[in-house]
N, C-alpha and C. Protein backbone atom coordinates (compact mmCIF):
# COMPACT_ATOMS: atom_id res chain seq x y z
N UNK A 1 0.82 -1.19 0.00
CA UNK A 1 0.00 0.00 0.00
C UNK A 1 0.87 1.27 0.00
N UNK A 2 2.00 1.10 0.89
CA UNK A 2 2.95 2.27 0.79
C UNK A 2 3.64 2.84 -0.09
N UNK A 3 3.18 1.76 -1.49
CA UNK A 3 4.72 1.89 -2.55
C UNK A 3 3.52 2.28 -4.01
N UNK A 4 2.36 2.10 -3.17
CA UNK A 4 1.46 2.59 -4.46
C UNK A 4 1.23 4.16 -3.82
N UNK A 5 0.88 4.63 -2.94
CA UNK A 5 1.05 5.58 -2.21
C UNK A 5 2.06 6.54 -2.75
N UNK A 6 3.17 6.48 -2.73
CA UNK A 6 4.49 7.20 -3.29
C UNK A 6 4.38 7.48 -4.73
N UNK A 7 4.38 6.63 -5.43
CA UNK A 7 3.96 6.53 -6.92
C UNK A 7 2.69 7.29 -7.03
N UNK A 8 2.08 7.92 -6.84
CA UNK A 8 0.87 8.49 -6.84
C UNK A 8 1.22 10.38 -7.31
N UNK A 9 0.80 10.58 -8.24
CA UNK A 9 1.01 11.79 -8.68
C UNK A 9 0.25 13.26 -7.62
N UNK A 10 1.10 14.17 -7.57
CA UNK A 10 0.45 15.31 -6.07
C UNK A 10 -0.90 15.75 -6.97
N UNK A 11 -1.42 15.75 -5.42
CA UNK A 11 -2.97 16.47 -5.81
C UNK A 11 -2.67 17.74 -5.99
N UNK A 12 -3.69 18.45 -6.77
CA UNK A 12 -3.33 19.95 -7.17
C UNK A 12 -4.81 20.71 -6.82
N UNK A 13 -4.78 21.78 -6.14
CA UNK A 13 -5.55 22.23 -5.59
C UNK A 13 -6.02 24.22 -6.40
N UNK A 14 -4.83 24.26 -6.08
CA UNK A 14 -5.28 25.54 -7.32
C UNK A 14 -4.13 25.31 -8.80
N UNK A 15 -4.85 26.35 -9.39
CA UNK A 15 -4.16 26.59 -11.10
C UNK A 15 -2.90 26.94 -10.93
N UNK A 16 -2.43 26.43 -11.84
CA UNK A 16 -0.29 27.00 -12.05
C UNK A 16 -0.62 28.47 -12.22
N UNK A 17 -0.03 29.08 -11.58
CA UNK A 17 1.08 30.26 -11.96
C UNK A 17 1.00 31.13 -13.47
N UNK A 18 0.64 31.71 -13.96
CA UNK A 18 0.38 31.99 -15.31
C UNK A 18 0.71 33.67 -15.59
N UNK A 19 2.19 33.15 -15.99
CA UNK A 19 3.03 34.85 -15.67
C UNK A 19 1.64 35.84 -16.96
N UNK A 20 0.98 35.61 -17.98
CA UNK A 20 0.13 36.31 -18.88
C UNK A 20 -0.89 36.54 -17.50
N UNK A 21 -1.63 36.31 -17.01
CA UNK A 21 -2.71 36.47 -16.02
C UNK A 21 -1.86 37.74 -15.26
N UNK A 22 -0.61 37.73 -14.77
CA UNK A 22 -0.30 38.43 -13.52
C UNK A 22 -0.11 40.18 -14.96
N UNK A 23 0.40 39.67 -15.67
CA UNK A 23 0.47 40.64 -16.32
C UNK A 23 -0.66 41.47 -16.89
N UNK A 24 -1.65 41.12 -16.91
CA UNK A 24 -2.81 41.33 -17.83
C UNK A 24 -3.56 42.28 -16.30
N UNK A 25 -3.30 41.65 -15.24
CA UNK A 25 -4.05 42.24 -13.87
C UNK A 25 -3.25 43.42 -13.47
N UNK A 26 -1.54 43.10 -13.68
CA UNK A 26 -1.10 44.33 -13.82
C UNK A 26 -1.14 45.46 -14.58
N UNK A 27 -1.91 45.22 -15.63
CA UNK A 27 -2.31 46.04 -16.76
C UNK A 27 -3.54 47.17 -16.31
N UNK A 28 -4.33 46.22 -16.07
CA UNK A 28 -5.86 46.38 -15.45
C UNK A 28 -5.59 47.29 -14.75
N UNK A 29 -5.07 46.87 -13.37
CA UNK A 29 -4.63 47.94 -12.44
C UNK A 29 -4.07 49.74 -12.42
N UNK A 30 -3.42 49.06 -13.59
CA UNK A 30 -2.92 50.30 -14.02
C UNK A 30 -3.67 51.63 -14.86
N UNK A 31 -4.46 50.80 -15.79
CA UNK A 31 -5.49 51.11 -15.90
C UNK A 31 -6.99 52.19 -15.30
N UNK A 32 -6.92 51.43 -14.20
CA UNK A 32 -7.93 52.03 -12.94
C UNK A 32 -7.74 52.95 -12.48
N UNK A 33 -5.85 53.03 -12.19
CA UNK A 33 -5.12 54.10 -11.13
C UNK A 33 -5.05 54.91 -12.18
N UNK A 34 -4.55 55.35 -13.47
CA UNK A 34 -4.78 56.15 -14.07
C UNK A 34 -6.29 57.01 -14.28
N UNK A 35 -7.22 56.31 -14.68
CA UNK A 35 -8.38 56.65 -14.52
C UNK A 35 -8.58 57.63 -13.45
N UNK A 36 -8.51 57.37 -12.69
CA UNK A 36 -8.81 57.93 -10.85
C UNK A 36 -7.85 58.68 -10.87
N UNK A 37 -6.49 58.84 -11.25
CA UNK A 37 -5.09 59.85 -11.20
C UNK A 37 -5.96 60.82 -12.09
N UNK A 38 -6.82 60.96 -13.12
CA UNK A 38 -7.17 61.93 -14.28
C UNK A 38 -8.32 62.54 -13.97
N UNK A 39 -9.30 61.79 -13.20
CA UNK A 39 -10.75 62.25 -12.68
C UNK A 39 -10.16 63.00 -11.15
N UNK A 40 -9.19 62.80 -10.69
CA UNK A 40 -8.98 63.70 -9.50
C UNK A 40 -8.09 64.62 -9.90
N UNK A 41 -7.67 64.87 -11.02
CA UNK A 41 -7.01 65.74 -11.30
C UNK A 41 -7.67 67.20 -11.61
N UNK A 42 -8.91 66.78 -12.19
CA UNK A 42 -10.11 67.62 -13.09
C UNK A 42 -10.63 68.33 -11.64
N UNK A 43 -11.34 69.60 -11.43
CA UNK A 43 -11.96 70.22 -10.39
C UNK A 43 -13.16 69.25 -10.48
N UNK A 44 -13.74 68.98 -9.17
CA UNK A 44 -14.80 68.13 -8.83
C UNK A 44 -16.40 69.20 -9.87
N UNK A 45 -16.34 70.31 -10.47
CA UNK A 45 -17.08 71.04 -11.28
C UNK A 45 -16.97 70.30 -12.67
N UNK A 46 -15.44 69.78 -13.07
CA UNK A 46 -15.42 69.03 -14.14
C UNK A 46 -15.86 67.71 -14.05
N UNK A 47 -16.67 67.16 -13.46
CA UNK A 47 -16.21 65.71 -13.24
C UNK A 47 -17.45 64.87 -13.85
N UNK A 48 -18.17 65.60 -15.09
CA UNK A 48 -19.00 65.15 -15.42
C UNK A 48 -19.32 64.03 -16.13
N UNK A 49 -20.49 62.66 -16.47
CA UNK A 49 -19.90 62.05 -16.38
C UNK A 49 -19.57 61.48 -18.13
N UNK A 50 -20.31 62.38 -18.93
CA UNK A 50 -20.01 62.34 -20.49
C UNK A 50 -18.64 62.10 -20.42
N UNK A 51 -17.71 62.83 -19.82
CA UNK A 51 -16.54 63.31 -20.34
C UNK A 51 -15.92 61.97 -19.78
N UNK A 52 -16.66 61.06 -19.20
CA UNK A 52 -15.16 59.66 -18.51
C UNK A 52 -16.13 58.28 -19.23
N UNK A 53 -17.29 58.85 -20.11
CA UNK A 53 -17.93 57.60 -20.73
C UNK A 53 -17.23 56.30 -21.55
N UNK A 54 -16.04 57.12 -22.18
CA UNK A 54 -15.19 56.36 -23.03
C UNK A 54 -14.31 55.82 -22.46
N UNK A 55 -13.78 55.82 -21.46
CA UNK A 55 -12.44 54.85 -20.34
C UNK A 55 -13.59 53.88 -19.86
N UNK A 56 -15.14 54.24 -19.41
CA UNK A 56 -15.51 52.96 -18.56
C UNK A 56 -15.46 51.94 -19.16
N UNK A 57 -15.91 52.31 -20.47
CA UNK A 57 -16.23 51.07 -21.41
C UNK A 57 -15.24 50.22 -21.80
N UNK A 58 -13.55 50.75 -22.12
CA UNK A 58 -13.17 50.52 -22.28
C UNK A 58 -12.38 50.03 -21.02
N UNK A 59 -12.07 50.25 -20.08
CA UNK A 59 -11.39 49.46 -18.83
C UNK A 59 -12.60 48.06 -18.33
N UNK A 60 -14.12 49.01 -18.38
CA UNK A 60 -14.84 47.46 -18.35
C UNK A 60 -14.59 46.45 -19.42
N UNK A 61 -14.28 46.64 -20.60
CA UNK A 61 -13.57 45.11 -21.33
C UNK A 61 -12.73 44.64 -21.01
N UNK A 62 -11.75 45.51 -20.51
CA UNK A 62 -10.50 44.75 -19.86
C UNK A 62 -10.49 43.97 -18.93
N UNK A 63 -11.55 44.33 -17.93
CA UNK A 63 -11.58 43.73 -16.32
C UNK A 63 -12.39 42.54 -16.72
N UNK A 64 -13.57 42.52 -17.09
CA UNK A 64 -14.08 41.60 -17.98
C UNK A 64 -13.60 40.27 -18.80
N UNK A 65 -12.80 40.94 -19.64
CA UNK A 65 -11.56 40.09 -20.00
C UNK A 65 -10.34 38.93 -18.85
N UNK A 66 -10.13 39.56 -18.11
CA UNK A 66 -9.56 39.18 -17.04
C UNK A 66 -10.58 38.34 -16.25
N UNK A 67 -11.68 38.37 -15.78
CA UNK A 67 -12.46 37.64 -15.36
C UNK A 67 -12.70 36.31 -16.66
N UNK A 68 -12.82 36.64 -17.61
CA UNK A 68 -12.91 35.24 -18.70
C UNK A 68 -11.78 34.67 -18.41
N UNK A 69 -10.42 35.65 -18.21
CA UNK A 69 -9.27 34.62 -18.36
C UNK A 69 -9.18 33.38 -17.40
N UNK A 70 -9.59 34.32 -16.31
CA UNK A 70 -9.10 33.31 -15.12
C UNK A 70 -10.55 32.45 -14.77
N UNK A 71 -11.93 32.72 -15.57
CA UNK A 71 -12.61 31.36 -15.54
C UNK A 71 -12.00 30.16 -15.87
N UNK A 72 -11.51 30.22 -17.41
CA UNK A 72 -11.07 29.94 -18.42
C UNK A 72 -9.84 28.17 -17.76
N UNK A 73 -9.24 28.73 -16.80
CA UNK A 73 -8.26 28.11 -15.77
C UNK A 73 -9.20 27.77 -14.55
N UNK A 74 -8.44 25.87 -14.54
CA UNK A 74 -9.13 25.19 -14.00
C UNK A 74 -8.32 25.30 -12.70
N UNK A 75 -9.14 24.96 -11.46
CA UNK A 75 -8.75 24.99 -10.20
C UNK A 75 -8.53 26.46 -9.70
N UNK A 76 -8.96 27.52 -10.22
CA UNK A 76 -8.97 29.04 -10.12
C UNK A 76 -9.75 29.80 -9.85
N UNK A 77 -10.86 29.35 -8.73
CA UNK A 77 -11.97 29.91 -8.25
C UNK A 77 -11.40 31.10 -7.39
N UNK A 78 -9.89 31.24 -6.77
CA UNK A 78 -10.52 32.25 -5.60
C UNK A 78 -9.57 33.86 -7.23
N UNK A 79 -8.79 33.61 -7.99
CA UNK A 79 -8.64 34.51 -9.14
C UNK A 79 -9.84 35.07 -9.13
N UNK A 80 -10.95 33.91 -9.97
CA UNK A 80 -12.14 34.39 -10.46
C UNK A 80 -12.98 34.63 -10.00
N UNK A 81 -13.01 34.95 -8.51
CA UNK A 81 -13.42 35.72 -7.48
C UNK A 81 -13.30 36.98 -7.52
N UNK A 82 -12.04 37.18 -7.02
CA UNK A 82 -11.19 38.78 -6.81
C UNK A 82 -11.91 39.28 -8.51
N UNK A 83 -11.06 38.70 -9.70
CA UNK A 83 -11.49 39.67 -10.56
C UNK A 83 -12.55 39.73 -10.91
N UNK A 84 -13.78 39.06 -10.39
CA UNK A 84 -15.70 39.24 -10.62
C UNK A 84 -15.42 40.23 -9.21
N UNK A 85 -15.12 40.34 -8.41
CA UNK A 85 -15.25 41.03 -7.51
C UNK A 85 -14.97 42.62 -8.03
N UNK A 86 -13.92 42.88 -8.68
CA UNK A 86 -13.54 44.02 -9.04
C UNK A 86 -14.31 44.62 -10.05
N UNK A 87 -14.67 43.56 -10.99
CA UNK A 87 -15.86 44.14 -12.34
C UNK A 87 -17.47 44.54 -11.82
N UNK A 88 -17.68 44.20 -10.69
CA UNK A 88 -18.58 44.58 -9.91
C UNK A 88 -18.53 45.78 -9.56
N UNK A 89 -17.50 46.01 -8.36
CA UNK A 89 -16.81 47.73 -7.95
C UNK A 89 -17.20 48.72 -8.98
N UNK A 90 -16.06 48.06 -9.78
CA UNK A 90 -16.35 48.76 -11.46
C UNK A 90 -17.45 49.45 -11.66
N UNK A 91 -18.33 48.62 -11.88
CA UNK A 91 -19.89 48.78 -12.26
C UNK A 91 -20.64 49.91 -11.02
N UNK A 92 -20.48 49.60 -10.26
CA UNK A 92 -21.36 50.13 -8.93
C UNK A 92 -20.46 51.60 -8.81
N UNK A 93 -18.98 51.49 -9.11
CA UNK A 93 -18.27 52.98 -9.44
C UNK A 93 -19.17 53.83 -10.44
N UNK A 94 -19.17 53.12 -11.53
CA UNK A 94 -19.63 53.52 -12.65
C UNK A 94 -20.76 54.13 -12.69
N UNK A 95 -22.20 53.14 -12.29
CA UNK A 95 -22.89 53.74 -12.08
C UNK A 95 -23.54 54.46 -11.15
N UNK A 96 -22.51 54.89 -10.23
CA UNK A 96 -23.23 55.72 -9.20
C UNK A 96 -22.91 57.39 -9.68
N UNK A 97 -21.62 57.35 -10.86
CA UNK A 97 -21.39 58.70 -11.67
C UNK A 97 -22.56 58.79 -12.39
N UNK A 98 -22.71 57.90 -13.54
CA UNK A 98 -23.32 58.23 -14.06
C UNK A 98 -25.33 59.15 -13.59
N UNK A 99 -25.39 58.09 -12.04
CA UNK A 99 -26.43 58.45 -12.12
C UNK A 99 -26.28 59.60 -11.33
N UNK A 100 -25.58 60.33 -10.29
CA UNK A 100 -25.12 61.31 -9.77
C UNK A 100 -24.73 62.73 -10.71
N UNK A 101 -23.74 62.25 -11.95
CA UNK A 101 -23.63 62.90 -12.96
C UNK A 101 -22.28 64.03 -11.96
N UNK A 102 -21.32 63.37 -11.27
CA UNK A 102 -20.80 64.30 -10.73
C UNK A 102 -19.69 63.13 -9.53
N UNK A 103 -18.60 63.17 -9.57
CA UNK A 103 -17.89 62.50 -8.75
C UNK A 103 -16.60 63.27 -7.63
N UNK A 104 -17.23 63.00 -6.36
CA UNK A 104 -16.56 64.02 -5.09
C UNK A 104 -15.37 63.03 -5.16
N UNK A 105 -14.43 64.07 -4.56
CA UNK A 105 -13.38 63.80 -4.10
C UNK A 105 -12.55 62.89 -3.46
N UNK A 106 -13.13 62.87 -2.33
CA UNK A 106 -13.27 61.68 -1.18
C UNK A 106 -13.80 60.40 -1.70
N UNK A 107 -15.34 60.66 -2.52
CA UNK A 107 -15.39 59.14 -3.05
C UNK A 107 -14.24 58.55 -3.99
N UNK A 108 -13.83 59.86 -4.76
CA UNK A 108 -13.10 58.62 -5.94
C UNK A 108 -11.90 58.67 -5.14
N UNK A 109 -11.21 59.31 -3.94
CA UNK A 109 -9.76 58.49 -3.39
C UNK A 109 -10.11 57.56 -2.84
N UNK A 110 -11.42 56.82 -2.07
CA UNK A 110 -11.43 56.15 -1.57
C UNK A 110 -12.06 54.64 -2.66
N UNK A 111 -12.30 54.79 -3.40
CA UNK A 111 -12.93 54.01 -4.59
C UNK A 111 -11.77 53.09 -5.47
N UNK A 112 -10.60 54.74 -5.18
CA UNK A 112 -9.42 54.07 -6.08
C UNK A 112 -8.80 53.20 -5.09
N UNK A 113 -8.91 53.49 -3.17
CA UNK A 113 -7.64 52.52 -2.76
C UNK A 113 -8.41 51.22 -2.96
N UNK A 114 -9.89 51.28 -2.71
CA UNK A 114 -10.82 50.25 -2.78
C UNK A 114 -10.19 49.06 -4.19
N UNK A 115 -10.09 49.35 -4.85
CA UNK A 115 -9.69 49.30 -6.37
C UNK A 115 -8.04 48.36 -6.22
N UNK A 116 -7.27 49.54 -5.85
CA UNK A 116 -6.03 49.17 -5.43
C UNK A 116 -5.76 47.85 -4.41
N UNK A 117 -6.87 47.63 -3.43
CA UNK A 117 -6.45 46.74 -2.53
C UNK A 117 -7.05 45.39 -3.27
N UNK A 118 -8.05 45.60 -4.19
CA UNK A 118 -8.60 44.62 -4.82
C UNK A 118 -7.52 43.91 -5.65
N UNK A 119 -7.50 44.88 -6.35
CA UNK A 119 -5.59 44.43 -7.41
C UNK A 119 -4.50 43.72 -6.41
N UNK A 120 -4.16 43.91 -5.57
CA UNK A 120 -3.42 43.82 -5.19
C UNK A 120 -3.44 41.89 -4.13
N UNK A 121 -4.83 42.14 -4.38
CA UNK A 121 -5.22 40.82 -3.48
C UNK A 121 -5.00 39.88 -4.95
N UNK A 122 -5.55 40.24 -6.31
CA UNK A 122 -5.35 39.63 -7.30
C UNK A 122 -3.79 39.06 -7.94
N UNK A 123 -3.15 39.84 -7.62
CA UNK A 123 -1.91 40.01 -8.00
C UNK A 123 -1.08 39.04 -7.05
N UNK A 124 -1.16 38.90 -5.27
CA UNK A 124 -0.61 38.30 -4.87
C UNK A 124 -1.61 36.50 -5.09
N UNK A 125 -2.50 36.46 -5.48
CA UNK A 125 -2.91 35.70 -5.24
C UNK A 125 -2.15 34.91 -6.64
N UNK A 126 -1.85 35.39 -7.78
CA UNK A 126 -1.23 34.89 -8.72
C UNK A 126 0.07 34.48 -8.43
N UNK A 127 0.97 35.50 -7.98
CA UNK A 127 1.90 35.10 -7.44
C UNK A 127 2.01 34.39 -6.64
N UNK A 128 1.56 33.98 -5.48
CA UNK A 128 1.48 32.90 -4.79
C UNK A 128 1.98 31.17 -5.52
N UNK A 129 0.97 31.40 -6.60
CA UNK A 129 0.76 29.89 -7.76
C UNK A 129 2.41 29.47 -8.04
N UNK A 130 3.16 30.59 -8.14
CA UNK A 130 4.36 30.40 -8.00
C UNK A 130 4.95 29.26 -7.43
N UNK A 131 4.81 29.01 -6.07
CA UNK A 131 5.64 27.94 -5.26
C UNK A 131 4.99 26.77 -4.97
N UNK A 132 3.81 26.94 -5.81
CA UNK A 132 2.60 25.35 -5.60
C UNK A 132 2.95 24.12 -6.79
């Protein structure tokens, strides 16, 4: 029993490591923080929300994207967590401009660390896959 035991290939519990995933989230991220670096740059008078219609759409494909990727990879539920978690934020960011038509200060620094700590949970969680 012991020698079939040994011979027995390791169980695998989450997905390999996938240096394209860490990159693609590092992308994302970057992405976001820019966004939020450009909308806090503008006087909270500018911050209307015509003028940021064209980044949502386009950072929501990205994040989006990233959520397909890491469905996509088997054994990768808590990835495709964090990044459904973040395309959510996203959304609930999104549309609370739009329907406000006006974004304070305080919300979007606190939206972006919101954002940031999300990434960042994504990012180590990839890296992690590293030593498994």
């Amino acid at each position: 029993m012991a020698a079939l035991l040994c011979g027995c290939s390791t169980v695998k519990f989450v997905a390999d490591y996938d240096s394209a995933t860490l990159d693609k989230t590092l992308d994302a991220a970057k992405e976001v923080d820019l966004f939020y670096g450009k909308l806090l740059e503008a006087p909270e008078t500018s911050r209307a929300y015509a003028k940021y219609a064209d980044p949502y759409v386009t950072i929501e494909v990205d994040l989006r994207a990233l959520v397909s990727r890491n469905k996509s990879r088997t054994l990768n539920d808590e990835s495709t967590t964090i990044s459904s978690n973040i395309v959510k934020l996203w959304d609930a960011c999104w549309a609370a401009h739009k329907a406000n038509n006006a974004y304070k200060s305080g919300m979007a620094k606190l939206d972006r660390d919101n954002f940031s700590e999300q990434f960042q949970s994504a990012e180590q969680d990839e890296i992690a896959k590293q030593s498994k």
